[in-house]
Protein backbone atom coordinates (compact mmCIF):
# COMPACT_ATOMS: atom_id res chain seq x y z
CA UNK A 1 156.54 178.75 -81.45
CA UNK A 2 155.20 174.99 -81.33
CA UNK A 3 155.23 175.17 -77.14
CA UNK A 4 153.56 178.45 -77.73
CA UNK A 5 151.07 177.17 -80.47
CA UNK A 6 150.24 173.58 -77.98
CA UNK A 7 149.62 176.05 -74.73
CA UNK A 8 147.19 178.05 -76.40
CA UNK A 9 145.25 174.43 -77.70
CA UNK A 10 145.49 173.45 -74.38
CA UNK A 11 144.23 176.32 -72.82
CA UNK A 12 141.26 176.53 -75.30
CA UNK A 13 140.68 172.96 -74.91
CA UNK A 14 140.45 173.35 -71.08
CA UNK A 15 138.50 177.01 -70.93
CA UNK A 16 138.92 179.23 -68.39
CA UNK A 17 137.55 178.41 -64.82
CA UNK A 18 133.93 178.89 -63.80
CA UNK A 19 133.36 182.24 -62.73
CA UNK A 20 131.07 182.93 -59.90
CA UNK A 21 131.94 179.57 -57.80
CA UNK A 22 129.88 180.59 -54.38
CA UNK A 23 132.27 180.63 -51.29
CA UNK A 24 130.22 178.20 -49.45
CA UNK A 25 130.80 175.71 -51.89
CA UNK A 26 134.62 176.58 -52.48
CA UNK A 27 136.98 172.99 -51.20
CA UNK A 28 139.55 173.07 -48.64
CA UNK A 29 142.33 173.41 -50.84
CA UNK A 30 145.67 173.10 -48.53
CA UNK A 31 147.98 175.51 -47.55
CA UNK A 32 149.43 177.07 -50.45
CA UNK A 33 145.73 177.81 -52.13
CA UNK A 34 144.28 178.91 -48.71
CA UNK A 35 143.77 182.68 -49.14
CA UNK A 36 141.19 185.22 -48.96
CA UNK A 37 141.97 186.86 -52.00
CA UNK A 38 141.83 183.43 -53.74
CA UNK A 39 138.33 182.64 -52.89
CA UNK A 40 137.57 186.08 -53.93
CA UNK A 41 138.89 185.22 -57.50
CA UNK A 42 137.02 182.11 -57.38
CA UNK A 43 133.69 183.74 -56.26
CA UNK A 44 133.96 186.33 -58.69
CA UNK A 45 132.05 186.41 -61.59
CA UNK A 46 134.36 187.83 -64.17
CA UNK A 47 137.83 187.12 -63.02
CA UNK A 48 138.61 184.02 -63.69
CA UNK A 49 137.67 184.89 -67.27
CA UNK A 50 139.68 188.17 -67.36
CA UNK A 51 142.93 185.48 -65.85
CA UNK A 52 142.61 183.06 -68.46
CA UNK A 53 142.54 185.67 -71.61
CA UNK A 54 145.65 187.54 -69.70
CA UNK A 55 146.94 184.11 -70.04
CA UNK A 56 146.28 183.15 -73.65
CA UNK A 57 147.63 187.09 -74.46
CA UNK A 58 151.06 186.33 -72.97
CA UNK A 59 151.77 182.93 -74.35
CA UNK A 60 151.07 184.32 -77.98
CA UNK A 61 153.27 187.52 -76.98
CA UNK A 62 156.38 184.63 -75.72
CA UNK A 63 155.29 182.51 -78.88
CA UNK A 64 156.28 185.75 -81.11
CA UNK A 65 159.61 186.37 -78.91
CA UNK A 66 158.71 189.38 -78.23
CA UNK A 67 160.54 190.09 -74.43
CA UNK A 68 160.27 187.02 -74.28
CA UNK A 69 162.32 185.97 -71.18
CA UNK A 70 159.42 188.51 -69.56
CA UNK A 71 157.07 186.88 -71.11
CA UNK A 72 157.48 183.30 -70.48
CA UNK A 73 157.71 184.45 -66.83
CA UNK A 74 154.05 186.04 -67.04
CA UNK A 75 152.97 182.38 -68.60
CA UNK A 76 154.67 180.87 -65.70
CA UNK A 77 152.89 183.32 -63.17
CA UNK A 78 149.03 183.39 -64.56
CA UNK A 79 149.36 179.71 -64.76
CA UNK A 80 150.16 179.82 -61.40
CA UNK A 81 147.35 182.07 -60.77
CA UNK A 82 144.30 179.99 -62.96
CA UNK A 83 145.42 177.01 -61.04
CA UNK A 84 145.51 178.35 -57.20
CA UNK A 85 141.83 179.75 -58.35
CA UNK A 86 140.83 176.23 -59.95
CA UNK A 87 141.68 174.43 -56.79
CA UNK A 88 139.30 176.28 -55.06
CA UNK A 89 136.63 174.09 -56.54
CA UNK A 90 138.79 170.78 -57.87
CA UNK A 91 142.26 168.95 -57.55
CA UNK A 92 144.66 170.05 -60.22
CA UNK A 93 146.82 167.07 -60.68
CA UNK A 94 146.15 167.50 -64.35
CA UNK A 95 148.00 171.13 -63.75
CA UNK A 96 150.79 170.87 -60.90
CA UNK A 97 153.62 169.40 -63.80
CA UNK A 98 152.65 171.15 -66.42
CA UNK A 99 153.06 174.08 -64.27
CA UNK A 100 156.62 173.38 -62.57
CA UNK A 101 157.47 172.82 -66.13
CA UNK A 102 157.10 176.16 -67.25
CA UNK A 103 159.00 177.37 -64.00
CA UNK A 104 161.64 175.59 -65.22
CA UNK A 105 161.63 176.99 -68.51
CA UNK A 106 161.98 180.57 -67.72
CA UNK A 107 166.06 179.58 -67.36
CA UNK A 108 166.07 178.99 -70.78
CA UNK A 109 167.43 181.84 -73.20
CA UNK A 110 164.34 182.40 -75.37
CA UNK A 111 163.75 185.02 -78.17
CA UNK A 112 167.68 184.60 -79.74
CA UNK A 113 166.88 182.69 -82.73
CA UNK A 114 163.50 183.63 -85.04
CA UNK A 115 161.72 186.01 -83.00
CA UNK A 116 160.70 189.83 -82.33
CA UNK A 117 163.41 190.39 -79.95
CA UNK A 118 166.06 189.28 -82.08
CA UNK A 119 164.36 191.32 -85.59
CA UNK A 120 164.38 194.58 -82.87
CA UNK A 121 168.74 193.67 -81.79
CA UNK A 122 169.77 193.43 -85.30
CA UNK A 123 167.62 196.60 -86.58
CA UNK A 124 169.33 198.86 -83.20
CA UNK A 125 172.22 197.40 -84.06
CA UNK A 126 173.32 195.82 -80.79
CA UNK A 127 175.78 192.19 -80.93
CA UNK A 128 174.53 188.65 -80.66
CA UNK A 129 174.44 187.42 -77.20
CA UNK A 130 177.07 184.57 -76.72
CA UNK A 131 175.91 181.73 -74.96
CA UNK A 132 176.50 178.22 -74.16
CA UNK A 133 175.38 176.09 -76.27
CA UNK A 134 173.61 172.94 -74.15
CA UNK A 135 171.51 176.19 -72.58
CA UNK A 136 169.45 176.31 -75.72
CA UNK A 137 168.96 172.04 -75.33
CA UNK A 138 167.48 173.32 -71.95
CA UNK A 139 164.04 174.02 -74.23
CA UNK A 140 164.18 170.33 -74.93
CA UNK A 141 165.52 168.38 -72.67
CA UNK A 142 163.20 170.46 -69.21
CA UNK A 143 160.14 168.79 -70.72
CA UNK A 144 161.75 165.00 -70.87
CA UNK A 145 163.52 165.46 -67.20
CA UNK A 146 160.20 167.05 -65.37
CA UNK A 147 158.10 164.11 -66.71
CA UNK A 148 160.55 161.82 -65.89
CA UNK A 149 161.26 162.89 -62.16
CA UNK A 150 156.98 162.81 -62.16
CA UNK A 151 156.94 159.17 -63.76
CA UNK A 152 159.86 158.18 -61.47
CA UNK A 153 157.45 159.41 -58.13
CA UNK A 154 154.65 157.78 -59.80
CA UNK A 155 156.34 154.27 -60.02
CA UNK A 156 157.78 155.02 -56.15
CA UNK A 157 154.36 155.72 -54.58
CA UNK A 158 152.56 153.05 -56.37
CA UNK A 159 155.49 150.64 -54.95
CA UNK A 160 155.21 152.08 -51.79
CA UNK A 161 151.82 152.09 -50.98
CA UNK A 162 150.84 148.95 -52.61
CA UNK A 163 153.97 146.86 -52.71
CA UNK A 164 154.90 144.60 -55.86
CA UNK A 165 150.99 143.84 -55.59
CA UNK A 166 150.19 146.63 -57.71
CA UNK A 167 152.00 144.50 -60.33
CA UNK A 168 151.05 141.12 -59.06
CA UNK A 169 147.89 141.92 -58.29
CA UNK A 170 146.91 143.29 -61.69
CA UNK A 171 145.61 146.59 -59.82
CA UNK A 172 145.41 148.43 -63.34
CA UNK A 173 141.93 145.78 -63.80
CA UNK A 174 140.87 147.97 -60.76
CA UNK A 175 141.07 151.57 -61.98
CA UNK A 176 139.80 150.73 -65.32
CA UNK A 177 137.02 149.28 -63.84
CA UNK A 178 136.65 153.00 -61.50
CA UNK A 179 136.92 155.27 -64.87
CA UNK A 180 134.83 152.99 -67.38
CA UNK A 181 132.20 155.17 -67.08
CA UNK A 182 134.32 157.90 -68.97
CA UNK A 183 136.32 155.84 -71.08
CA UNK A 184 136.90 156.39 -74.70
CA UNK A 185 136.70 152.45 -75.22
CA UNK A 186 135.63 149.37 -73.50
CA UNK A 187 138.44 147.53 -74.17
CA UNK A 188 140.14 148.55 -70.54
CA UNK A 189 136.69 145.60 -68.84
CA UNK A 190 138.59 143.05 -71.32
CA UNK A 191 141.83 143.38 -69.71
CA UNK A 192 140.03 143.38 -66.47
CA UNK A 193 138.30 140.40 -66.91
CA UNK A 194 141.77 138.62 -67.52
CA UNK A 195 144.64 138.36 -64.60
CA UNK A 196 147.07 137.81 -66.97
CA UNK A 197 146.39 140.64 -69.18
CA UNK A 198 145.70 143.00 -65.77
CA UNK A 199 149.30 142.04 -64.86
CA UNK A 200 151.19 142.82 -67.78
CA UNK A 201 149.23 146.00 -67.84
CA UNK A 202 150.84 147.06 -64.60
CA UNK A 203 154.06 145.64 -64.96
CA UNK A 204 154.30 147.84 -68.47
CA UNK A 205 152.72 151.05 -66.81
CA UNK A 206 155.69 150.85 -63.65
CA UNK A 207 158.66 149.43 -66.43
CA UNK A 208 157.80 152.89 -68.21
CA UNK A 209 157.44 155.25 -65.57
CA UNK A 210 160.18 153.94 -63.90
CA UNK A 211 162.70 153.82 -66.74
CA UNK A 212 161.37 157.53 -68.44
CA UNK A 213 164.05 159.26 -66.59
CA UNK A 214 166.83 158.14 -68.63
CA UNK A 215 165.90 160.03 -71.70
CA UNK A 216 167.82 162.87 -70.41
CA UNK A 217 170.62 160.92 -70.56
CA UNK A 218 169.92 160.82 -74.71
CA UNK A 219 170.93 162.77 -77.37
CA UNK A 220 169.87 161.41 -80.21
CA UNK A 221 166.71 162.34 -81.84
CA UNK A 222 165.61 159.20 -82.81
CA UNK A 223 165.92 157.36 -79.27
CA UNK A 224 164.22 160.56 -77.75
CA UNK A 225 161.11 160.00 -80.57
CA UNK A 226 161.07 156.47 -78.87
CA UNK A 227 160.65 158.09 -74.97
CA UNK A 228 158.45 160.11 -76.38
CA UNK A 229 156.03 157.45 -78.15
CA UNK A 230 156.29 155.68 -74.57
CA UNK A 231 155.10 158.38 -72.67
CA UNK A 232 152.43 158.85 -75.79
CA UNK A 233 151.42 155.39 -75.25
CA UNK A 234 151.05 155.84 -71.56
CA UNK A 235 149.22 158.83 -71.68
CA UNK A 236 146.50 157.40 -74.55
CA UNK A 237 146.45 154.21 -72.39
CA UNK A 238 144.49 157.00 -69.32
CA UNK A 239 142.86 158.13 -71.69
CA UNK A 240 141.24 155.18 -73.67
CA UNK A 241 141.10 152.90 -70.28
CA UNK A 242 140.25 155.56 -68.04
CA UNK A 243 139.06 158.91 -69.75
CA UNK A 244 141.50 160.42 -68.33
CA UNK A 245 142.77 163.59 -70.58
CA UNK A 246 145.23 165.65 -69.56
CA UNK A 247 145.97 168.45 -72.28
CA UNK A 248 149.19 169.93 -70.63
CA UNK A 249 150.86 167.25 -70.04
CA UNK A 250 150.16 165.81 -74.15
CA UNK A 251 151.97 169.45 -74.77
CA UNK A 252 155.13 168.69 -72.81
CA UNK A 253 155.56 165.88 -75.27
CA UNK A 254 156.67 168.36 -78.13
CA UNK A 255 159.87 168.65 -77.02
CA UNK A 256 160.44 164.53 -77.96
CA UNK A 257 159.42 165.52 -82.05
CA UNK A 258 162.58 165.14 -84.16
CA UNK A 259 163.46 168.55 -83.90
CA UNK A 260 167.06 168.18 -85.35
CA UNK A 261 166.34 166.98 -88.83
CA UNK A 262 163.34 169.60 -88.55
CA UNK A 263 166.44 172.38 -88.05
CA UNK A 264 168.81 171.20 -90.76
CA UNK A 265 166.30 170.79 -93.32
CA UNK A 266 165.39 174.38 -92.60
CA UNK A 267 168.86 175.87 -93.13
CA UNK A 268 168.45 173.94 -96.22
CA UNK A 269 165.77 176.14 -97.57
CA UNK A 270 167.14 179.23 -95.67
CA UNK A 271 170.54 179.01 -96.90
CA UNK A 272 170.76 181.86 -98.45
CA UNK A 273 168.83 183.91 -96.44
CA UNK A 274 169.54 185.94 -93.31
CA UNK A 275 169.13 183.84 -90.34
CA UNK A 276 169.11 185.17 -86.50
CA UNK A 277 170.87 183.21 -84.44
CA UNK A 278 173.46 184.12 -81.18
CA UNK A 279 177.24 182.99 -81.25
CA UNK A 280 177.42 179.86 -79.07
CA UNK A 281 180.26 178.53 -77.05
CA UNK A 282 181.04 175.32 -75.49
CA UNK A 283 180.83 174.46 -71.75
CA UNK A 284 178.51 173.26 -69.83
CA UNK A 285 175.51 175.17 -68.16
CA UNK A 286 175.69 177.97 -65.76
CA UNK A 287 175.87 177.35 -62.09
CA UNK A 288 172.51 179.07 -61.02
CA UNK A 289 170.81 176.91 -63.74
CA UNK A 290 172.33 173.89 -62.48
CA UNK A 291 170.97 174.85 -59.02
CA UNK A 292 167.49 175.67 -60.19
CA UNK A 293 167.40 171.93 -61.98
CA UNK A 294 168.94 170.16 -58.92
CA UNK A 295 166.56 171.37 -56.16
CA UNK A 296 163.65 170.10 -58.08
CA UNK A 297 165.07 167.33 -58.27
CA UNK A 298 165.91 167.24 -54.72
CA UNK A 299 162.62 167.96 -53.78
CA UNK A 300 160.48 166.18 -55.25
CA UNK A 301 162.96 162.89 -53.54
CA UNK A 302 162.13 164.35 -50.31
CA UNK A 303 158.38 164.96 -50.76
CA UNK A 304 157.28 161.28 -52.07
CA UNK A 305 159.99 160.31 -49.59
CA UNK A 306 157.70 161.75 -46.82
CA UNK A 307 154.14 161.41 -49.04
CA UNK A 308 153.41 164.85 -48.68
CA UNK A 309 151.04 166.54 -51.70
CA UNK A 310 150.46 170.09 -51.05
CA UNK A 311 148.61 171.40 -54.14
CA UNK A 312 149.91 172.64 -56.88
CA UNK A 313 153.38 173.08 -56.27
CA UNK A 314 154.15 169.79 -54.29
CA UNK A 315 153.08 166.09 -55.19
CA UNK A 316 154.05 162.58 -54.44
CA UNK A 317 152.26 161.19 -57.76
CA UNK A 318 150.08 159.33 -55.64
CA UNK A 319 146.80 158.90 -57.95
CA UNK A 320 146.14 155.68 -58.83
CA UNK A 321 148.80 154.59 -56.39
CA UNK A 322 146.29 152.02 -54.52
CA UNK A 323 145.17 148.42 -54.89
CA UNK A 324 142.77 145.70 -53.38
CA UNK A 325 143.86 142.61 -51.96
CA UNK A 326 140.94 140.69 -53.98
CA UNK A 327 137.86 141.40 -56.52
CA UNK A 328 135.38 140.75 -53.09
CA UNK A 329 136.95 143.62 -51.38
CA UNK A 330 137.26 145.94 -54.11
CA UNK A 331 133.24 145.28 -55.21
CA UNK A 332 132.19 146.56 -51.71
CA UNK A 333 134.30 149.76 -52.35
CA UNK A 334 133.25 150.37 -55.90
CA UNK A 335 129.77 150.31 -54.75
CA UNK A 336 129.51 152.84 -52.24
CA UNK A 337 132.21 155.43 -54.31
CA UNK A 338 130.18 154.59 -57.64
CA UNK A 339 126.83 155.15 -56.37
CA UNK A 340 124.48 156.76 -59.02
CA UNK A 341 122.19 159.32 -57.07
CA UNK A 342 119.08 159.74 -58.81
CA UNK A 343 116.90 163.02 -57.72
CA UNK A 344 113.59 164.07 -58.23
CA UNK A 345 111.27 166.41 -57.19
CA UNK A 346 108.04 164.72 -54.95
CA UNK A 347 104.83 164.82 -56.73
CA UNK A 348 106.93 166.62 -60.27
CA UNK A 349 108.03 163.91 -62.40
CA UNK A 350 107.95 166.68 -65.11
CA UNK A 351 111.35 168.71 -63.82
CA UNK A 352 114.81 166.45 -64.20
CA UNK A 353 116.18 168.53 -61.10
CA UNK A 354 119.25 166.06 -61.52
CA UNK A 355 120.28 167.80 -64.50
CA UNK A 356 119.69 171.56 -62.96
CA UNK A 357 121.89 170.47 -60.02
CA UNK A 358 124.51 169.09 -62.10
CA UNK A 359 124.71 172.68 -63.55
CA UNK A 360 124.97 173.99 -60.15
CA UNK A 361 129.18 173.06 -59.16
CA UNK A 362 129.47 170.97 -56.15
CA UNK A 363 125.67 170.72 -55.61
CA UNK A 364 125.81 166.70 -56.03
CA UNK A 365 128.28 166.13 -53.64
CA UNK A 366 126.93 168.34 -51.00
CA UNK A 367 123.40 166.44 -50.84
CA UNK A 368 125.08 163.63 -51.22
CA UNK A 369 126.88 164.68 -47.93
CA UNK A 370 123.53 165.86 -46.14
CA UNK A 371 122.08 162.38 -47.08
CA UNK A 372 124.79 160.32 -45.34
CA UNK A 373 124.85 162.96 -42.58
CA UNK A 374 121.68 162.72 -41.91
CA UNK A 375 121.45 158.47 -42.26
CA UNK A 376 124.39 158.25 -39.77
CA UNK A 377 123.87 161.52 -37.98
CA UNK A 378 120.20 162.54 -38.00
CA UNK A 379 122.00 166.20 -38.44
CA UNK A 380 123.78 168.02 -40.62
CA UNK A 381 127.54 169.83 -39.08
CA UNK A 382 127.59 173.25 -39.74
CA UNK A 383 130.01 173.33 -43.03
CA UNK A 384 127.14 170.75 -44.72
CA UNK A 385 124.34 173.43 -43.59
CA UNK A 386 125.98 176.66 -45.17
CA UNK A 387 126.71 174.00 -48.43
CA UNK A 388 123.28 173.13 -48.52
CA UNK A 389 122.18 176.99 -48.03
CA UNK A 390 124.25 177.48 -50.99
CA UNK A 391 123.06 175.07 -53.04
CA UNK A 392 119.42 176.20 -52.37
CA UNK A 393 120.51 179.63 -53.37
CA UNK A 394 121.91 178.99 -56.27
CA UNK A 395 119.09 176.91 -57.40
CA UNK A 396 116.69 179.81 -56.72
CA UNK A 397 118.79 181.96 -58.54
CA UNK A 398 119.16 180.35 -61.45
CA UNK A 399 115.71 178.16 -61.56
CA UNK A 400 113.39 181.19 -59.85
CA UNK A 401 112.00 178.17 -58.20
CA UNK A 402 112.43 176.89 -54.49
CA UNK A 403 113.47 173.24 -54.09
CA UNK A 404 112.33 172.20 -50.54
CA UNK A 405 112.64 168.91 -50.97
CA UNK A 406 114.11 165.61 -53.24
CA UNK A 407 113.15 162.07 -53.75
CA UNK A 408 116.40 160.85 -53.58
CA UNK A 409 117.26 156.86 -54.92
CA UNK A 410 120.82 155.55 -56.19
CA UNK A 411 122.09 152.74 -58.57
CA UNK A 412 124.85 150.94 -57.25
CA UNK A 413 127.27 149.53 -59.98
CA UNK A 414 128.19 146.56 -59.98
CA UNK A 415 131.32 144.41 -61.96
CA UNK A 416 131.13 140.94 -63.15
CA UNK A 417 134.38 140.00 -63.77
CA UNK A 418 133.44 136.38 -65.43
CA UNK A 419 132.44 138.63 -68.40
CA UNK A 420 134.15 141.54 -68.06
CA UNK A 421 130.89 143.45 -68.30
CA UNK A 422 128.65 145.44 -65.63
CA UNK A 423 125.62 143.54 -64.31
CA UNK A 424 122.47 145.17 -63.48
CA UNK A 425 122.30 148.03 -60.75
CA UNK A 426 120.93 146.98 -57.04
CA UNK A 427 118.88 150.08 -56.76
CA UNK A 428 118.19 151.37 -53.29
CA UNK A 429 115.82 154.39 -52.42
CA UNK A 430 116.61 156.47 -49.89
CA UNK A 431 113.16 158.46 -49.42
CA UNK A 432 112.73 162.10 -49.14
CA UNK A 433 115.02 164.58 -48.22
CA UNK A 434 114.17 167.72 -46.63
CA UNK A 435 116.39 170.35 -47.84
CA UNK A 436 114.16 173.21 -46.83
CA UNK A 437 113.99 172.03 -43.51
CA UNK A 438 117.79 170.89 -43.51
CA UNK A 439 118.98 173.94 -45.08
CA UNK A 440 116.85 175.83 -41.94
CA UNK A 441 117.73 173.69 -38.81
């Protein structure tokens, strides 16, 4: 009922994809998202709606236990489903544990204590099911192990790609730095500003991914409530530093509540009433579950062994995985990924086109694209000329105006790290670009 009850927050929190995401502006999204049918979905303008209320409808059917081993299954399966269609216009690393998670899961014996399916046994009559007990601990203890083996990959690619200079190198200054413009606080510049402070920033963020793992090694409630105010404290760090809010992944850290005092204090107050509940047995889990658990295990050592990330199924925990070998080289970066484009129409001040095309998905980065294209190029390749068609399309569509062509300037960021503040934008103007011309060509 609570994983039920955070899924459905989660999933209202997030909303359902944007319908009606034109093919032309659809992403490469890898192998496993590269289908027809899926860009369909994705360029439909209903479906991905229709997906994500299927969705909601079958985690509050599992949250009721009613067939709920089905159900969880159908959860599983339409999560699936909203995130192959959601990678069609974005990454989903905010998705792709989350969603091997409830895989997982769907070994777990659900609907034999308080539920629908166990009210509709006893009323037909039909015995308890006898299981083993540690499969029920499965609901608990999936959660902990999936974001452990995730942490564990995390800590391995940022070691392996950056080397003990992620740590010694304070490269956590760096990203909070990248995601200040979305961060909940400004505190993340401060610890920028300082070495010191930068380092033990990344030598806690590694020490906790790397040592997550061994909560499945813990039975107690209160040392689990510990693991679970690490990860908490990990999570709220993206989020504060970086803006970086992940709803799914907050869920998964239900299972680390103090669920066994939560239990006996309620056969307290149900003591004398009838409770459902299947005869248990000890011995350890079944052999197919043991399997399921040990091949994602196993795979996920081989993938960030290789580095492969194949959307949404496969990662190597990669993000933020990166450093700089000084603040010199990491200002010339910043400024050309952190460039604010400014648009405007020639000779119409009046219209703030920026904000219609930030409306229209995808639109920024594909003039964006045209401009350097065109700067390094003096033409556009084909896949930037059918984006740009798009774009213009949509725009008509939803503006009943043409836009032929944009003043286009950008502020580049910049980071003094004396203060631990940003300095004043170098702006540079880039002239006029002809999209009716490009879009044409």
């Amino acid at each position: 009922m609570a994983l039920a009850t955070g899924l459905v927050w989660a999933l209202m929190y997030t909303g359902p994809v944007e319908p009606g995401f034109p093919l032309a502006l659809q992403r490469d999204a890898g192998p496993l998202a590269n289908w027809s049918w899926l860009h369909t979905l994705a360029a439909h303008d209903r479906a991905t709606i229709w997906i994500h209320g299927a969705l909601i409808g079958a985690v509050a059917v599992f949250g009721a236990g009613l067939f709920s081993r089905a159900a969880v299954v159908a959860v599983a399966a339409l999560t699936l489903l909203q995130t192959l269609v959601l990678l069609q216009r974005q990454s989903t690393h905010d998705w792709g544990l989350p969603l091997a998670t409830l895989f997982l899961l769907t070994i777990v014996p659900w609907g034999d204590g308080l539920s629908v399916d166990a009210a509709w046994r006893r009323y037909r009559g039909r015995p308890e099911p006898v299981r083993v007990a540690t499969e029920y601990g499965l609901a608990v203890w999936i959660p902990g192990f999936a974001m452990g083996v995730a942490f564990l990959a995390a800590a391995f690619a940022k070691l392996d790609s950056s080397g003990l200079a992620w740590i010694t190198g304070g490269a956590a200054r760096y990203h909070f730095v990248t995601d200040a413009g979305q961060a909940r606080v400004d505190w993340g510049l401060d610890v920028a500003a300082n070495l010191w402070l930068a380092q033990l920033a990344s030598f806690g963020a590694v020490t906790i991914e790397v040592l997550f793992i061994l909560n499945i090694l813990v039975g107690g409630w209160a040392m689990r409530l510990l693991f679970g105010i690490a990860a908490a404290g990990l999570l709220a760090g993206f989020l504060l530093f970086q803006g970086v809010f992940w709803p799914m992944w907050w869920v998964l850290l239900l299972a680390f509540l103090p669920w066994a005092p939560a239990v006996r204090a309620a056969n307290g107050l149900w003591r004398d009433a009838e409770v459902s509940g299947s005869e248990t047995e000890s011995g350890w889990l079944r052999s197919w579950q043991v399997a399921v658990l040990s091949v994602f295990a196993l795979q996920q050592v081989v993938f960030s062994g290789i580095r492969l990330e194949m959307e949404p199924l496969i990662s190597d925990y990669g993000m933020y995985s990166w450093t700089y070998g000084s603040t010199r080289e990491f200002d010339e970066y910043f400024a050309d990924k952190r460039r604010i484009w400014r648009f405007e129409i020639p000779g119409d001040p009046t219209v703030d086109v920026a904000e219609r095309l930030s409306d229209i998905p995808g639109s920024t980065d594909v003039i964006t694209t045209a401009i350097r294209e065109q700067r390094t190029m003096a033409r556009l390749t084909d896949p930037t000329r059918e984006a740009v068609r798009a774009v213009l399309d949509a725009y008509q569509r939803r503006y009943h105006e043409s836009l032929v062509a944009l003043h286009v300037s950008a502020d580049e960021p910049r980071f003094d790290w004396a203060s631990g503040r940003f300095a004043a934008d170098r702006r540079s103007d880039y002239g006029i670009l002809p999209l009716g011309t490009l879009s044409t060509d």
